[in-house]
C-alpha atoms as a PDB file:
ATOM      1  CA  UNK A   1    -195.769   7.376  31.728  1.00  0.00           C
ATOM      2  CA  UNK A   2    -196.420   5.279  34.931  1.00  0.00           C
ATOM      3  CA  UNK A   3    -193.736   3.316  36.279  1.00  0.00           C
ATOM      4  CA  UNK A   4    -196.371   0.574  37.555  1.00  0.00           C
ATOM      5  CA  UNK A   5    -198.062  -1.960  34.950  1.00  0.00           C
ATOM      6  CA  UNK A   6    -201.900  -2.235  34.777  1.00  0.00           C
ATOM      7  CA  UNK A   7    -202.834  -5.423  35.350  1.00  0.00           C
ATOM      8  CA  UNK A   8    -204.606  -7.060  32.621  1.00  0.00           C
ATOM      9  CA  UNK A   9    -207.699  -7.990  33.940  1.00  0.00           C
ATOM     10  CA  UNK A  10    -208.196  -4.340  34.604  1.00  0.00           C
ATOM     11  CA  UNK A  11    -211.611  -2.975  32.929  1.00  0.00           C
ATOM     12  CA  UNK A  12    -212.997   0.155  32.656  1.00  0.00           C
ATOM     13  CA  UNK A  13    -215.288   0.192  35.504  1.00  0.00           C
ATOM     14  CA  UNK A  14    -212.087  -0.466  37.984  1.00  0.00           C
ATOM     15  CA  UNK A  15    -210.431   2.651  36.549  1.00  0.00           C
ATOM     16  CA  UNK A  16    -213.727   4.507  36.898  1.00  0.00           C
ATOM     17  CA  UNK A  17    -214.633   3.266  40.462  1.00  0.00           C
ATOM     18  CA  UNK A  18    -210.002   4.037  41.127  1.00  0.00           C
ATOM     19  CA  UNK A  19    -211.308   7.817  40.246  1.00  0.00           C
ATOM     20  CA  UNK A  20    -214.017   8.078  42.451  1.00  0.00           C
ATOM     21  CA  UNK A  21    -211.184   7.109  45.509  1.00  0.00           C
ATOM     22  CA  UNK A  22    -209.544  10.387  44.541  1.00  0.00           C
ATOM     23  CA  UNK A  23    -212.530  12.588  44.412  1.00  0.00           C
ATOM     24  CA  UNK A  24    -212.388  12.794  40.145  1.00  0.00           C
ATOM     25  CA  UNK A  25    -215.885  11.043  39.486  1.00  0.00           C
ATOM     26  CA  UNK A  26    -216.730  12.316  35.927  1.00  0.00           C
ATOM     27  CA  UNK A  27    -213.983  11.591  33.692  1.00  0.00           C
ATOM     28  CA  UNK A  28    -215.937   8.639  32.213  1.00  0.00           C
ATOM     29  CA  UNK A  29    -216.654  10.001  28.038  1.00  0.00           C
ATOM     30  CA  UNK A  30    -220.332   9.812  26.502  1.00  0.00           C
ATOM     31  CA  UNK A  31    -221.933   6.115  26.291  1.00  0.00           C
ATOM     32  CA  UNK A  32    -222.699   7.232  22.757  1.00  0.00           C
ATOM     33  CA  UNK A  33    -219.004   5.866  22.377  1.00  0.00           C
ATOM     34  CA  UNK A  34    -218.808   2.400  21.366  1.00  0.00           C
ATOM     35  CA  UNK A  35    -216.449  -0.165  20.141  1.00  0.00           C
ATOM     36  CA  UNK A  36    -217.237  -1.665  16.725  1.00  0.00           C
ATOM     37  CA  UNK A  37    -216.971  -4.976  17.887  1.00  0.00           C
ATOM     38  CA  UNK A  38    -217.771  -5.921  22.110  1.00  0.00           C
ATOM     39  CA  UNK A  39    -214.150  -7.459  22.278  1.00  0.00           C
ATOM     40  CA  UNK A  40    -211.720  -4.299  21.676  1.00  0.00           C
ATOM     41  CA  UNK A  41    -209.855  -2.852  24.077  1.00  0.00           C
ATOM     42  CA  UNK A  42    -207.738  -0.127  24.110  1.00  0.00           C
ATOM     43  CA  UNK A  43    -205.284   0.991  26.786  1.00  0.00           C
ATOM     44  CA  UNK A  44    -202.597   3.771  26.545  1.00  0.00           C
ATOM     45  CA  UNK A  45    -201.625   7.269  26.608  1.00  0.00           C
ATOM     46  CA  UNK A  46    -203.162   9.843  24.813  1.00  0.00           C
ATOM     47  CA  UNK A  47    -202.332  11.519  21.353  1.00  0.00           C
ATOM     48  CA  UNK A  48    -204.895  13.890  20.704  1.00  0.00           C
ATOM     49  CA  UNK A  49    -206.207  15.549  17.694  1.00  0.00           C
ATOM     50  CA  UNK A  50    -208.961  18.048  17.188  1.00  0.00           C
ATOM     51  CA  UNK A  51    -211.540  19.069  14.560  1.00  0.00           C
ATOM     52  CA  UNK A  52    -214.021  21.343  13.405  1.00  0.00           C
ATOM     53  CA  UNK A  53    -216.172  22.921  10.831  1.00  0.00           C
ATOM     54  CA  UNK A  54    -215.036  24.311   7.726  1.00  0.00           C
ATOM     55  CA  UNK A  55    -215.779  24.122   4.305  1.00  0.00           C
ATOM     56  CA  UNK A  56    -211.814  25.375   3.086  1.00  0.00           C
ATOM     57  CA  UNK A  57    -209.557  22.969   2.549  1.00  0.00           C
ATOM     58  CA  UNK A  58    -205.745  23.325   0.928  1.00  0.00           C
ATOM     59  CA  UNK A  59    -206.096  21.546  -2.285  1.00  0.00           C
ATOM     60  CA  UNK A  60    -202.856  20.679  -2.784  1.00  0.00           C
ATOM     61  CA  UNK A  61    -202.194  18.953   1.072  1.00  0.00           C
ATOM     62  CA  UNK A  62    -205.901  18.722   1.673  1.00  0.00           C
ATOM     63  CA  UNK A  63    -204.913  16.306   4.540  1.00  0.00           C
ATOM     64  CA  UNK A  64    -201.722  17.978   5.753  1.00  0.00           C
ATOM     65  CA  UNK A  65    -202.079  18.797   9.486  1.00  0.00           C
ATOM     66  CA  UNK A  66    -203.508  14.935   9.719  1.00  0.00           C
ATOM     67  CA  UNK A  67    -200.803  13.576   7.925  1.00  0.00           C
ATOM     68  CA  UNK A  68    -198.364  14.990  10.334  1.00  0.00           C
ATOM     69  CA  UNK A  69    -200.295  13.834  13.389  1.00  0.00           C
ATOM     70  CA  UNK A  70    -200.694  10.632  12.188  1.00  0.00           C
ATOM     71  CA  UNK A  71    -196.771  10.367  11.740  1.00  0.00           C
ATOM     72  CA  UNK A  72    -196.459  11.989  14.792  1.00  0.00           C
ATOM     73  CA  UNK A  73    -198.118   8.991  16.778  1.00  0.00           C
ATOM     74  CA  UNK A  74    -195.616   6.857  19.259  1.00  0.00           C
ATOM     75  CA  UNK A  75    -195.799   2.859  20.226  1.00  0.00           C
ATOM     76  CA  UNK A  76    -197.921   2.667  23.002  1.00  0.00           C
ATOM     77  CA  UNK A  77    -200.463   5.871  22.158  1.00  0.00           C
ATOM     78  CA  UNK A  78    -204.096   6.407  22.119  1.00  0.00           C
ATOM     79  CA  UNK A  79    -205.632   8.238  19.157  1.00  0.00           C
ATOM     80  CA  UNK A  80    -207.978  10.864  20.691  1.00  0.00           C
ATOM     81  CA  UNK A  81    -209.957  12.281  17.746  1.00  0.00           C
ATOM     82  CA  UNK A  82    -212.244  15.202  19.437  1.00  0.00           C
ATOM     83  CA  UNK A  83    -214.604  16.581  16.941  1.00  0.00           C
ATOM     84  CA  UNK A  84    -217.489  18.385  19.037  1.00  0.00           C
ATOM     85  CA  UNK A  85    -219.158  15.136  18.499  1.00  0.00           C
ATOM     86  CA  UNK A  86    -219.878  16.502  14.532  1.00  0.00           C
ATOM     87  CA  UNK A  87    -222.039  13.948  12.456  1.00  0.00           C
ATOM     88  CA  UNK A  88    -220.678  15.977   9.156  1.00  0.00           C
ATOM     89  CA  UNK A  89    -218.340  13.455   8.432  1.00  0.00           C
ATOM     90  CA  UNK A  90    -216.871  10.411   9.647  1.00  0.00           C
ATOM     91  CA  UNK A  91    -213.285  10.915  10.830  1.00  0.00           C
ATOM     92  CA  UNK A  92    -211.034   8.259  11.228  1.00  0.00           C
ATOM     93  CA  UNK A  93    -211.028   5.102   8.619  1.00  0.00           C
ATOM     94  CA  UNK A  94    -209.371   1.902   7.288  1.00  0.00           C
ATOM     95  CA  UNK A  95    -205.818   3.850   5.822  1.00  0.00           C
ATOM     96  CA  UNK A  96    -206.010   6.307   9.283  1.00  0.00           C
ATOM     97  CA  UNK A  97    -205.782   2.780  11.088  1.00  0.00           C
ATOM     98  CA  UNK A  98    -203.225   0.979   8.839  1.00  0.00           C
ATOM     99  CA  UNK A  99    -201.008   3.819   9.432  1.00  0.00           C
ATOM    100  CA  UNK A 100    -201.653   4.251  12.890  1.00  0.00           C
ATOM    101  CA  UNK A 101    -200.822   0.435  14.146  1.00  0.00           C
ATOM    102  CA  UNK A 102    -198.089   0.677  11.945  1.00  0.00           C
ATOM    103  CA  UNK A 103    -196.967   3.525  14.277  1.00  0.00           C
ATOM    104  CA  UNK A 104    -197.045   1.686  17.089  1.00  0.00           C
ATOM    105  CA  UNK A 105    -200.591   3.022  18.489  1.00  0.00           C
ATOM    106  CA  UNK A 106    -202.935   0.837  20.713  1.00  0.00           C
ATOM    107  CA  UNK A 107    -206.315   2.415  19.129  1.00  0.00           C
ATOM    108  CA  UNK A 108    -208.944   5.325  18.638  1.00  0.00           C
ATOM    109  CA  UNK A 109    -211.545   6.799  20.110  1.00  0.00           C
ATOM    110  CA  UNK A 110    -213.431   9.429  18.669  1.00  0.00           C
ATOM    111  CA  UNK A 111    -216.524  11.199  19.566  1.00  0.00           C
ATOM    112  CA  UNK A 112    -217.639  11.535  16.051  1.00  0.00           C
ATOM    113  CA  UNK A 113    -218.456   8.785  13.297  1.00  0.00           C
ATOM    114  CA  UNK A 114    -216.167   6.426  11.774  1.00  0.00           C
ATOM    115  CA  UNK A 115    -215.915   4.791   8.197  1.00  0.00           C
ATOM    116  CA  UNK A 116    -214.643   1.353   6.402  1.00  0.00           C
ATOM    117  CA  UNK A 117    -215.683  -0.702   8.779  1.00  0.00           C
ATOM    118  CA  UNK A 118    -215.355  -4.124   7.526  1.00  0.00           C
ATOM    119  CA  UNK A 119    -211.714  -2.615   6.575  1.00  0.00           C
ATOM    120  CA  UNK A 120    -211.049  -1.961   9.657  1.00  0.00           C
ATOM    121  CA  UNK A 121    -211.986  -4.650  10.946  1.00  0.00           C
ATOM    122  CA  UNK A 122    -209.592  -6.569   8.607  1.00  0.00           C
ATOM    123  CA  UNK A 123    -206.249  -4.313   9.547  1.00  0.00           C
ATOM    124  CA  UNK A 124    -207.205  -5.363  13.054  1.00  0.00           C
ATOM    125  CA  UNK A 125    -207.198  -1.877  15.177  1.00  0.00           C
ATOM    126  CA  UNK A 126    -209.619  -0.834  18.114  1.00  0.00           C
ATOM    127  CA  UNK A 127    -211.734   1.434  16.927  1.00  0.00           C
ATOM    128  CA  UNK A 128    -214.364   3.352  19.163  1.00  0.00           C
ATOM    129  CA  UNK A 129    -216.389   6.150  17.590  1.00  0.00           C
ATOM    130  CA  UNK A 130    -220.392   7.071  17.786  1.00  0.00           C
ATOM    131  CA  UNK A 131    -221.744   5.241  14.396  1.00  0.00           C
ATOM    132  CA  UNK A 132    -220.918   5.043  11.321  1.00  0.00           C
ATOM    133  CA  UNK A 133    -220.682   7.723   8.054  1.00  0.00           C
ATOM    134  CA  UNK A 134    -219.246   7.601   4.392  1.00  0.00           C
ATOM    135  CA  UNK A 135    -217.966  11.247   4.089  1.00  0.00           C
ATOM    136  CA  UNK A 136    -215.070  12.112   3.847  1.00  0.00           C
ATOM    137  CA  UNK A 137    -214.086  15.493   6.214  1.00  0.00           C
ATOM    138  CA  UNK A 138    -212.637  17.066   3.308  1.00  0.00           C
ATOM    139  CA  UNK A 139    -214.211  20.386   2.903  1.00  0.00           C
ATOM    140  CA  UNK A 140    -216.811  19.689   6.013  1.00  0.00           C
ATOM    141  CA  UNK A 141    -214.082  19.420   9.112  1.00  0.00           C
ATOM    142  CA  UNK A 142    -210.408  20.589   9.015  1.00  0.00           C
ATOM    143  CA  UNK A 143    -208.131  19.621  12.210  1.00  0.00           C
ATOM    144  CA  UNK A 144    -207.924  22.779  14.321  1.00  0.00           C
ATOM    145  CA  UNK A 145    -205.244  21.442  17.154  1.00  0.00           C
ATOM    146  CA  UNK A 146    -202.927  18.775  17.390  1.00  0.00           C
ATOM    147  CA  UNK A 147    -201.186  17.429  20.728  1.00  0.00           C
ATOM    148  CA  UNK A 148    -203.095  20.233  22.824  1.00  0.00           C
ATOM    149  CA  UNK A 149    -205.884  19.973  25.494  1.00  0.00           C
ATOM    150  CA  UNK A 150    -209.543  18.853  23.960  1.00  0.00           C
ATOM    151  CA  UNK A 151    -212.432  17.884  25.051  1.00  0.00           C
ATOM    152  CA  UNK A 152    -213.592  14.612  23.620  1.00  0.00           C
ATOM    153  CA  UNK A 153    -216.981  12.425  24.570  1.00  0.00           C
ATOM    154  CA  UNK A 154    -217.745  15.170  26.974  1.00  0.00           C
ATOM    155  CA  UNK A 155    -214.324  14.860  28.680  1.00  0.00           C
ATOM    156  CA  UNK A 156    -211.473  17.271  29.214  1.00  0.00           C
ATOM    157  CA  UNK A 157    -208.188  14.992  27.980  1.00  0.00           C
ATOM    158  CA  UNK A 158    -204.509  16.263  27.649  1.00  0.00           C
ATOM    159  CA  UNK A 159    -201.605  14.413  25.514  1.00  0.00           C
ATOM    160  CA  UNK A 160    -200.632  11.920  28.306  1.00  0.00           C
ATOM    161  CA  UNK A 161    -203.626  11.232  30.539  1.00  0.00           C
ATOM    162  CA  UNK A 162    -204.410   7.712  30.257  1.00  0.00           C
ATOM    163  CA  UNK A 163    -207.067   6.365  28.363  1.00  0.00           C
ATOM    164  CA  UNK A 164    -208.873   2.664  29.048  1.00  0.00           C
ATOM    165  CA  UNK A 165    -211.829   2.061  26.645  1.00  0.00           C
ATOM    166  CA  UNK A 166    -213.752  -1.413  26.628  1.00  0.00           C
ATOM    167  CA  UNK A 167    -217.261  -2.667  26.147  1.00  0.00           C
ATOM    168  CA  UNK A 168    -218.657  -0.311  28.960  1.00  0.00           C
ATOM    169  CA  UNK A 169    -217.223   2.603  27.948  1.00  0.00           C
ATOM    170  CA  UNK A 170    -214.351   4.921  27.794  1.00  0.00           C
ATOM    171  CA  UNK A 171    -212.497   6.357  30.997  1.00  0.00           C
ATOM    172  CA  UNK A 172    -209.806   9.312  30.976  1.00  0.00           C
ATOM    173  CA  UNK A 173    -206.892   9.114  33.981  1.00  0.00           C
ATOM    174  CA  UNK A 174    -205.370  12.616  34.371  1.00  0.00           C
ATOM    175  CA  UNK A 175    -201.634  11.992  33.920  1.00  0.00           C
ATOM    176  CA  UNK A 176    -200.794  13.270  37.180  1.00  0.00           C
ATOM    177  CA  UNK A 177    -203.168  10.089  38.696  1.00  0.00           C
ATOM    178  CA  UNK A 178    -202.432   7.564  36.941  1.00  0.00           C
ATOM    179  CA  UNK A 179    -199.845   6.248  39.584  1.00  0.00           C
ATOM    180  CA  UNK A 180    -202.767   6.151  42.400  1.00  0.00           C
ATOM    181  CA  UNK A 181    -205.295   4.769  40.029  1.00  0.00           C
ATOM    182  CA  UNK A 182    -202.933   2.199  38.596  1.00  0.00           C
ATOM    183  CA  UNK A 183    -202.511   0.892  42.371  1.00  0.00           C
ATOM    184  CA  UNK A 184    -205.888   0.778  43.087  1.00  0.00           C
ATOM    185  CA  UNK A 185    -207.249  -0.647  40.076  1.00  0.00           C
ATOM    186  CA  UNK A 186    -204.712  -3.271  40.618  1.00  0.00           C
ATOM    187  CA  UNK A 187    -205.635  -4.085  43.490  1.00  0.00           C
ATOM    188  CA  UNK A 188    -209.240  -3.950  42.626  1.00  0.00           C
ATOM    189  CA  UNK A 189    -209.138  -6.481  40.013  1.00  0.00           C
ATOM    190  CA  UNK A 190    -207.587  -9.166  42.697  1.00  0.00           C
ATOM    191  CA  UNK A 191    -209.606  -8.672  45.408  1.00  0.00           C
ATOM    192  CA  UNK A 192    -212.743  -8.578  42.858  1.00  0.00           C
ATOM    193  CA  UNK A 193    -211.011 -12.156  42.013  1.00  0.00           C
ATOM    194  CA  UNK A 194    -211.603 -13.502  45.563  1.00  0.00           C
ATOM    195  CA  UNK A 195    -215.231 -12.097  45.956  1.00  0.00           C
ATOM    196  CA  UNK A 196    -215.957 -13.821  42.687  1.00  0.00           C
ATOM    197  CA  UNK A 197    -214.182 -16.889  43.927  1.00  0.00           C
ATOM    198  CA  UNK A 198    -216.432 -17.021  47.364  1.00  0.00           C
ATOM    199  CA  UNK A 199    -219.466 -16.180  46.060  1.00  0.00           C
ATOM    200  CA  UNK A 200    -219.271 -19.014  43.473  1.00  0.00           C
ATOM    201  CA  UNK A 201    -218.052 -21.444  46.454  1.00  0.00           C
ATOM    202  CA  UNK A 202    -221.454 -20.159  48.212  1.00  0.00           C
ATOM    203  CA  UNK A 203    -221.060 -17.045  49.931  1.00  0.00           C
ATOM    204  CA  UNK A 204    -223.964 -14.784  50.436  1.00  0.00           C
ATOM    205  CA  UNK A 205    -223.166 -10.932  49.138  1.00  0.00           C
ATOM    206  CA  UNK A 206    -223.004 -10.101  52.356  1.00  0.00           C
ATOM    207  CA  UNK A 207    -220.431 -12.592  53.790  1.00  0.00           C
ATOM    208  CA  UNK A 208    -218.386 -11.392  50.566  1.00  0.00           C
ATOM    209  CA  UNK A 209    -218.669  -7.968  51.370  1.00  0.00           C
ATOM    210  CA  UNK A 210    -218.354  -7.870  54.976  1.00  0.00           C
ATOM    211  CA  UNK A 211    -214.991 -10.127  54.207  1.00  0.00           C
ATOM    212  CA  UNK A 212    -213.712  -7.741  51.809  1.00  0.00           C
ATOM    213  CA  UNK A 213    -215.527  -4.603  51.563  1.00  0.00           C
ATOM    214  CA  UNK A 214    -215.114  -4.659  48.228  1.00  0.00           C
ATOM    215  CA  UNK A 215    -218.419  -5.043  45.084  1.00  0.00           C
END
């Protein structure tokens, strides 16, 4: 974990445009990703969990290797739910959520559908996921790796890169980066503070940007 703290008013976009500095300019997951509602956030480190298709299922612990990730999960963690962006079932839901901010986690995002919405919604989690879906993965998905390299929303993520997710999308910070990009988001967001301050006192965009480089 980084030793510097992201600055609030970091967003998405000044992670993604921190990546492109260093030369990694695709770590930025599908826009088929979405928050349920415009106002979640989610920042943290990532937990991930992986799924795929199969119709067995253990019907005595039909929910087992879940159950243990979900347990597994640490304050401050981002639940990374990669699922080869499957529509066969939703895969995270209103009881996945309880449990996980119960843990201590800061979110999901998952490149397949969710369910229990309104639920959801009600427990108060962040929640990203592409649509909606009542089934249940039981017997359609089973979890194939837990805490290993996956590849979610089009993006290789490991347990520990950073993850910020907002309205415009959701970015991935390999963990070795994440003390570069935390400085130069930082200093993003205040310097996009005083181009926002001078152009609403007046400035043309280029006075702004000749003053500080910087749109």
């Amino acid at each position: 974990m980084s030793t510097i703290s992201l600055h609030p008013a970091v967003r998405s976009a000044m992670i993604s445009d921190s990546l492109d500095l260093i030369g990694i300019r695709n770590n930025v997951m599908s826009k088929e990703i979405r928050p349920l509602d415009r106002g979640m956030k989610v920042t943290g480190y990532a937990a991930t969990i992986e799924f795929e298709p199969s119709e067995e299922f253990d019907p005595n612990d039909p929910y087992g290797p879940a159950i243990e990730y979900l347990d597994s999960l640490q304050r401050g963690e981002v639940a990374i739910v990669a699922t080869g962006q499957s529509t066969r079932s939703a895969f995270w839901g209103e009881l996945f959520s309880t449990a996980a901010l119960r843990r201590g986690a800061t979110g999901v995002v998952c490149d397949g559908p969710l369910r229990d919405v309104n639920e959801i919604f009600e427990v108060g989690f962040n929640a990203f996921g592409v649509g909606t879906l009542p089934y249940d993965y039981k017997g359609r998905m089973r979890v194939s790796k837990v805490r290993g390299e996956v590849v979610c929303g089009g993006v290789a993520v490991s347990p520990g890169d950073f993850i910020i997710a907002d309205i415009d999308g959701v970015v991935v910070v390999p963990a070795f980066a994440i003390e570069k990009v935390f400085t130069a988001a930082n200093a993003r967001a205040q310097g996009e503070n005083h181009v926002l301050a001078d152009l609403k006192a007046g400035s043309t965009v280029r006075e702004a940007w000749d003053k500080h480089h910087l749109l």
